[in-house]
Protein backbone atom coordinates (compact mmCIF):
# COMPACT_ATOMS: atom_id res chain seq x y z
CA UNK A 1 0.54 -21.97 -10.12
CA UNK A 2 1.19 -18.16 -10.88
CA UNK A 3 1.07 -17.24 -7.46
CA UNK A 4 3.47 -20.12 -6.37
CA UNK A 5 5.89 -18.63 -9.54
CA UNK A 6 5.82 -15.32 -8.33
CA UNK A 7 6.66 -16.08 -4.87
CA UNK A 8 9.60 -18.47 -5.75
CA UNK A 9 10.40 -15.27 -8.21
CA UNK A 10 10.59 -12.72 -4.74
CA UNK A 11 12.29 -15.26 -2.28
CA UNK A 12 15.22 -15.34 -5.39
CA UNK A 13 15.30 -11.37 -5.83
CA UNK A 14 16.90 -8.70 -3.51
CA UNK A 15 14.53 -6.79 -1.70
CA UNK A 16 14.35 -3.06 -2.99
CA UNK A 17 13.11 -2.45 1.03
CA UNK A 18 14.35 -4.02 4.54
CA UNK A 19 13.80 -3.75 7.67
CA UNK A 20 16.02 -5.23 10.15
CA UNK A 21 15.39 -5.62 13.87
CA UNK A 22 13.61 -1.92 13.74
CA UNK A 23 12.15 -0.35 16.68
CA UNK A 24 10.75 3.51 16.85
CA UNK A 25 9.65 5.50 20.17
CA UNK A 26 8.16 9.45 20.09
CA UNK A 27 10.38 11.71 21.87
CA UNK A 28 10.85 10.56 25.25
CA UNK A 29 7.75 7.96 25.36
CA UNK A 30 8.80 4.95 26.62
CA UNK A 31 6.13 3.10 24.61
CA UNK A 32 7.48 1.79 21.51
CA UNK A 33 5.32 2.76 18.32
CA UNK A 34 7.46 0.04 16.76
CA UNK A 35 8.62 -2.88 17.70
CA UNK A 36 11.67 -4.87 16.31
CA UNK A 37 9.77 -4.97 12.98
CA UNK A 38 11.29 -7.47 10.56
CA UNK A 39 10.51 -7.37 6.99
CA UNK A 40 11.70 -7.66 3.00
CA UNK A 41 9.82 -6.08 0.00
CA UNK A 42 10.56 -7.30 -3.43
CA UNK A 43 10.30 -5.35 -6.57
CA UNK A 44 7.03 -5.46 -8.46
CA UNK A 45 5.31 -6.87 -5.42
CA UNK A 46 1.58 -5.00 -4.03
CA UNK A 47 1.67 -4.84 -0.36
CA UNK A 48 -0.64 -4.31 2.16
CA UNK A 49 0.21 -3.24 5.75
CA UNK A 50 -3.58 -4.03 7.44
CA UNK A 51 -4.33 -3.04 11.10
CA UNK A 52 -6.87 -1.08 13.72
CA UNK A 53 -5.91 2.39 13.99
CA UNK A 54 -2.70 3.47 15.68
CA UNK A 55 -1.30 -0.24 14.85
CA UNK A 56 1.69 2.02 13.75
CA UNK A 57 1.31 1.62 10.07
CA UNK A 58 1.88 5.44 9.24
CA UNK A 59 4.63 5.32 11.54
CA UNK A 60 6.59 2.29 9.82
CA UNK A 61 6.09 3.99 6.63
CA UNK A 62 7.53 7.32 8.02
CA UNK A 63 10.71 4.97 7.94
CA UNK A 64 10.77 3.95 4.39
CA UNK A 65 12.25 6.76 3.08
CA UNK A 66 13.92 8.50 6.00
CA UNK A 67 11.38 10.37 7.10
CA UNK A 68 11.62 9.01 10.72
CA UNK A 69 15.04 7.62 11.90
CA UNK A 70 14.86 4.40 14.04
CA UNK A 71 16.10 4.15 17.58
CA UNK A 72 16.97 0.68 17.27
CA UNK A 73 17.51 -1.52 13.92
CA UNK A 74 17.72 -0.62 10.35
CA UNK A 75 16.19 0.25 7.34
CA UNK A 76 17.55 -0.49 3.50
CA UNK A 77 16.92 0.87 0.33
CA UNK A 78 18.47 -1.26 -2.56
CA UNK A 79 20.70 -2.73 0.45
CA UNK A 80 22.04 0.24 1.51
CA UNK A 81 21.36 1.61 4.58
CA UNK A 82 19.43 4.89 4.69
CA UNK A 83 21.71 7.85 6.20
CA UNK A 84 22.17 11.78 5.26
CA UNK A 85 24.45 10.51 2.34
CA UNK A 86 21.91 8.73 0.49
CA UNK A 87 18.63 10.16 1.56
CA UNK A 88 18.32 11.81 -1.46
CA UNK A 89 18.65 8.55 -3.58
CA UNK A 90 16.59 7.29 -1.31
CA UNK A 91 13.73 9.40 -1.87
CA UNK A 92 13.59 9.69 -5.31
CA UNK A 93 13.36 5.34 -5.46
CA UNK A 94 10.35 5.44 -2.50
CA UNK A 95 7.96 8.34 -2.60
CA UNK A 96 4.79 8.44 -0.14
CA UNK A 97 1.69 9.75 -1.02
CA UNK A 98 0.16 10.93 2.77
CA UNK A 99 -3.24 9.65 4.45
CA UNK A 100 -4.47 13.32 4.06
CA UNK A 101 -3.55 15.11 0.76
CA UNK A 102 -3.78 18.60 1.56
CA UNK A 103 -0.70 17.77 3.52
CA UNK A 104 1.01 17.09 0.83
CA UNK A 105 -0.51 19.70 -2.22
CA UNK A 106 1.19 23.01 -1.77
CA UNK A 107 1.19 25.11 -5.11
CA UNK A 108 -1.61 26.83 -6.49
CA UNK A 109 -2.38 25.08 -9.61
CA UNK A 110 -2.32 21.46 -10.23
CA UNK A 111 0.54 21.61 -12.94
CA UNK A 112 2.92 23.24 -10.43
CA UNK A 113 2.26 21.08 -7.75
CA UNK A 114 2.89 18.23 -9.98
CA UNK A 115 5.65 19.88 -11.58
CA UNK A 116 7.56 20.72 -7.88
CA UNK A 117 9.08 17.50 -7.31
CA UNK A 118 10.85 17.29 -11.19
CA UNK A 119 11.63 20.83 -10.83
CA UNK A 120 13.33 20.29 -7.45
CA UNK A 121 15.12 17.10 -9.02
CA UNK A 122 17.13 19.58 -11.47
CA UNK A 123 14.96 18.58 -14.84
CA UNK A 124 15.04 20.38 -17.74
CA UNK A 125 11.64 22.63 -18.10
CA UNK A 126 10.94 20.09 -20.92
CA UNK A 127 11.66 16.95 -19.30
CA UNK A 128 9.30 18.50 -16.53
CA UNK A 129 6.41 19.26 -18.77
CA UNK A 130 6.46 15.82 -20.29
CA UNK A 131 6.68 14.11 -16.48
CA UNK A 132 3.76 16.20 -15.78
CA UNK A 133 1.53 15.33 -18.58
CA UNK A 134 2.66 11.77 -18.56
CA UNK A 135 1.53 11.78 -14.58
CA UNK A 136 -1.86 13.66 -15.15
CA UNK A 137 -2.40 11.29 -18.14
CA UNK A 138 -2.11 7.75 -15.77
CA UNK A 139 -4.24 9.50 -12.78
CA UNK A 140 -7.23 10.08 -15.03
CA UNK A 141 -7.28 14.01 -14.14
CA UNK A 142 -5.47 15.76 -17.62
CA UNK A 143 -7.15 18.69 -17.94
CA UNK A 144 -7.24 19.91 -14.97
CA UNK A 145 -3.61 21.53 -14.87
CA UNK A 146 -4.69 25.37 -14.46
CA UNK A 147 -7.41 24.06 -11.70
CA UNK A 148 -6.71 25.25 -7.45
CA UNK A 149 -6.02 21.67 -6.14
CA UNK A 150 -8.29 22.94 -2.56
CA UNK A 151 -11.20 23.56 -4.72
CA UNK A 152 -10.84 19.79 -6.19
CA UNK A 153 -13.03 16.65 -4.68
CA UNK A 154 -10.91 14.35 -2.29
CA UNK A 155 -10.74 11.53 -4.93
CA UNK A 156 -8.89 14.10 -7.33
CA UNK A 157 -6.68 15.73 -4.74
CA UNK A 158 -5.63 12.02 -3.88
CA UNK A 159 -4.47 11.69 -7.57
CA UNK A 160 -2.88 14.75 -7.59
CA UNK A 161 -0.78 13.90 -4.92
CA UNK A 162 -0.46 10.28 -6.54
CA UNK A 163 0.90 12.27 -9.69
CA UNK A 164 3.10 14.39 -7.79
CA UNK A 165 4.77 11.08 -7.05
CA UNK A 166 4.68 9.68 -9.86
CA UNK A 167 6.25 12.34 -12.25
CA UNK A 168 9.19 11.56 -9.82
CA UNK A 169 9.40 8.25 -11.38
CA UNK A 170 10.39 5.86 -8.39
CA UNK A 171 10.56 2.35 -8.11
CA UNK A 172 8.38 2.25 -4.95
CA UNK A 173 5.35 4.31 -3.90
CA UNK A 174 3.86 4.12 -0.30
CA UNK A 175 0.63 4.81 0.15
CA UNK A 176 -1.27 5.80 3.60
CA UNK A 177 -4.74 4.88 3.35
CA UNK A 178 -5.52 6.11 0.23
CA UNK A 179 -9.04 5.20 0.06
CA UNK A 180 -9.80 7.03 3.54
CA UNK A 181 -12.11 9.63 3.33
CA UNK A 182 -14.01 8.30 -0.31
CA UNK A 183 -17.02 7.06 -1.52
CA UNK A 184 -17.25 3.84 -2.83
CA UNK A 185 -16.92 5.18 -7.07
CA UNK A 186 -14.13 7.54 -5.87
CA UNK A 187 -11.91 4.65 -3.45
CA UNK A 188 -12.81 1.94 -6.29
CA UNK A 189 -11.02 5.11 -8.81
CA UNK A 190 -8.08 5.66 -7.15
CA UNK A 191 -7.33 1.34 -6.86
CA UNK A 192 -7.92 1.31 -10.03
CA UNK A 193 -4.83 4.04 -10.68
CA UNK A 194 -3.07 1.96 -8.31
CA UNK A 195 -3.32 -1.15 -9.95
CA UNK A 196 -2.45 0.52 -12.93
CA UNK A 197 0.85 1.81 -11.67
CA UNK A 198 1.90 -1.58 -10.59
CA UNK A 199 0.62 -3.72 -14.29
CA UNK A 200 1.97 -1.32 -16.63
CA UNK A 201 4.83 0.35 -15.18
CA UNK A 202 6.22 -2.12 -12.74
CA UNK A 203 6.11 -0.14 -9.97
CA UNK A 204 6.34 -1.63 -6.20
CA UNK A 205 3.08 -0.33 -4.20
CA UNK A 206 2.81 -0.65 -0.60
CA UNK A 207 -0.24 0.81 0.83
CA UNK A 208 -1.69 0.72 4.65
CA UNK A 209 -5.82 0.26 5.34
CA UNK A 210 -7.98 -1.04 7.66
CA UNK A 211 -10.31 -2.16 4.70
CA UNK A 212 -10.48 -5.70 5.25
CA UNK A 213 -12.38 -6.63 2.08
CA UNK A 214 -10.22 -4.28 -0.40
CA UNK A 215 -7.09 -5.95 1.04
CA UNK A 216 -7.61 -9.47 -0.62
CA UNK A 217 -8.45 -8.11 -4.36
CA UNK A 218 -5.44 -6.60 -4.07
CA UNK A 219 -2.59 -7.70 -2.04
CA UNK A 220 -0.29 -10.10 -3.24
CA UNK A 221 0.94 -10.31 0.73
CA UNK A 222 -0.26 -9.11 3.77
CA UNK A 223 1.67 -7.28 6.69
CA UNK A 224 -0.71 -7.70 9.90
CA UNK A 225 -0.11 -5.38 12.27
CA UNK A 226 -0.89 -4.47 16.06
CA UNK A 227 0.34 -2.49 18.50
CA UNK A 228 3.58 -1.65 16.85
CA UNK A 229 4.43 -5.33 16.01
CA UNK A 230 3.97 -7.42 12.42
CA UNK A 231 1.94 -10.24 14.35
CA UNK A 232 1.66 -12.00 10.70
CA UNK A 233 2.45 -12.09 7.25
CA UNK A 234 1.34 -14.05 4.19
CA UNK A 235 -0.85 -14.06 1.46
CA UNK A 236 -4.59 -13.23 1.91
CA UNK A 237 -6.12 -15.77 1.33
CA UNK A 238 -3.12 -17.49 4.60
CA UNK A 239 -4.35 -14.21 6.58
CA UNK A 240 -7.96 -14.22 6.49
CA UNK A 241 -7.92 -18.33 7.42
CA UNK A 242 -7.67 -16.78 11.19
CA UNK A 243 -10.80 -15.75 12.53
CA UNK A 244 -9.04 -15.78 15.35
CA UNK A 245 -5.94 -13.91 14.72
CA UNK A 246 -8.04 -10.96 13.10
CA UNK A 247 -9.88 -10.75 16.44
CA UNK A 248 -7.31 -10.46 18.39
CA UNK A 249 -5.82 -7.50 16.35
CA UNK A 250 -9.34 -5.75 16.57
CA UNK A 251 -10.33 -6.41 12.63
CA UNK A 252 -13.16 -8.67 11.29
CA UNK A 253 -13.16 -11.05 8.04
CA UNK A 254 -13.99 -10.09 5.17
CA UNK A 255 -17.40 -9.99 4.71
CA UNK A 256 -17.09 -12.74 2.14
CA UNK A 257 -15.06 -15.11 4.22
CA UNK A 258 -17.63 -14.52 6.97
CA UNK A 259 -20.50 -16.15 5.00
CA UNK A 260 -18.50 -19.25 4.02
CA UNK A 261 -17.61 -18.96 8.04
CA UNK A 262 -21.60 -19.30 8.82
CA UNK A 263 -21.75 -22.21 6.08
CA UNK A 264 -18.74 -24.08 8.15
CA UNK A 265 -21.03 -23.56 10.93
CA UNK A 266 -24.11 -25.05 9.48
CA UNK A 267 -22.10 -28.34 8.97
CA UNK A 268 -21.33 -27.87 5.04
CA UNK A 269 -18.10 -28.81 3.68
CA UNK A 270 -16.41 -25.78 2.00
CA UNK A 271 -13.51 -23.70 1.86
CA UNK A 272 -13.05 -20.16 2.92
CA UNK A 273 -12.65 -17.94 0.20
CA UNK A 274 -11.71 -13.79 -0.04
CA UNK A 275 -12.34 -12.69 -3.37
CA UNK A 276 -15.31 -13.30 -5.32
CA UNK A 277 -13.79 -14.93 -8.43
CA UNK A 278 -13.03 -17.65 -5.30
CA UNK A 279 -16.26 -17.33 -3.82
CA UNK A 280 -18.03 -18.60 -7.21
CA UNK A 281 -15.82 -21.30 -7.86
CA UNK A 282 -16.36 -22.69 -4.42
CA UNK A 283 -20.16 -22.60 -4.80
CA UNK A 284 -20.38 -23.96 -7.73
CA UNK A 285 -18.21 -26.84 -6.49
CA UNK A 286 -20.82 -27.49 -3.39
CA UNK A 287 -23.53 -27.47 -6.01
CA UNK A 288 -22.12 -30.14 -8.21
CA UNK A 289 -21.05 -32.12 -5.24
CA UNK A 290 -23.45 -35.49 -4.86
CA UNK A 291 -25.18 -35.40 -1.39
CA UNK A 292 -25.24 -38.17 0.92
């Protein structure tokens, strides 16, 4: 019943993102890395773009914030078009935190890296100090302000570069992979500092993986993607109900769907379930159902 609220919520707000009719080719390639990509994202929505490397995931979200300019189509910020005149606007409502994060962690000390993108935005030195603290605070890593970010573990370097973001403030943040490259303590870390941006301050996350069983305890909708194109969208639990279609786009099910899968196979009457609150629910069901 939530679910079906929050959906009739989205399809009644204006998306904070669009894309309309967008298609993107490198240089002279006549191979589109998008193609005539079609989609809305609503404010306070979590987002998952989920596809096989090179599906063109990092390449979309190049485009959310005027990073990359299309060749064909349109993208929209708040309804405006993104151009030179708003770009700035733009970028302070959608940041992206990168796939790797020393691409993205510059200064020498955590505090100043944090501190670059408030300082750049013309805040006072104490409106910058509190952004800082606030964003070290929500990432789990105050304390570590006088610390080289390169001499950090990945899991903190991704949170710096999360809190870079954040102490920004925008209404959006895009995330490339950010559990690529982690252990299983450190990715389960950083979703839980995700999660945490979206519950308590509202914030729109949009995030790209290939992580087929993170995507459903997360994702309120799913962006399928291959080969440059959106081949489907809905909610997991729509997505992962095609064996077939995640076959096709070179992904698997989750590894929970693929056991209720097998008990389809041995002739037992269930549903397919993603997440494991699911899972339980529908096993306790076949238990209490009277055999034949």
């Amino acid at each position: 019943m939530q679910e079906a609220l929050k959906q009739g919520n989205m399809r009644s707000a204006t998306p904070i993102i669009e894309l309309r009719n967008l298609s993107y080719s490198y240089g002279n390639s006549k191979i589109e890395a998008l193609k005539d990509i079609n989609l809305k994202i609503y404010p306070g929505e979590k987002v998952a773009f989920l596809g096989a490397n090179g599906a063109g995931k990092s390449t979309l979200f190049k485009h959310l914030n005027g990073i990359l300019k299309p060749n064909l189509g349109e993208a929209l910020v708040h309804g405006e078009k993104i151009s030179k005149k708003n770009i700035s606007n733009v970028r302070q409502t959608v940041g992206i935190v990168f796939q790797n994060p020393d691409d993205q962690i510059l200064a020498p000390t955590v505090e100043q890296d944090v501190a670059f993108g408030p300082v750049n935005m013309g805040l006072s030195e104490k409106e910058v100090d509190s952004r800082v603290k606030e964003a070290l605070e929500l990432v789990n890593i105050a304390g570590l302000e006088d610390r080289s970010p390169h001499h950090l573990s990945g899991g903190q370097k991704k949170r710096v570069a999360i809190a870079g973001i954040l102490a920004m403030r925008p209404e959006v943040i895009v995330l490339d992979e950010p559990t690529a490259g982690l252990d299983p303590r450190g990715a389960e870390n950083i979703m839980n500092v995700i999660e945490k941006m979206n519950h308590d301050l509202g914030i729109t996350i949009i995030l790209s993986t290939h992580d087929v069983d993170m995507v459903p305890l997360f994702a309120d909708r799913v962006f399928l993607m291959h080969h440059g194109r959106i081949e489907a969208q809905g909610t997991s639990k729509e997505i992962f109900k095609q064996p077939g279609l995640l076959e096709h786009v070179h992904l698997r099910m989750p590894r929970i769907a693929g056991v209720f899968e097998l008990l389809k196979a041995e002739g037992l009457d269930v549903e397919t379930k993603v997440t494991p609150m699911d899972a339980r629910d529908e096993i306790l069901r076949l238990l209490n159902t009277p055999r034949e």
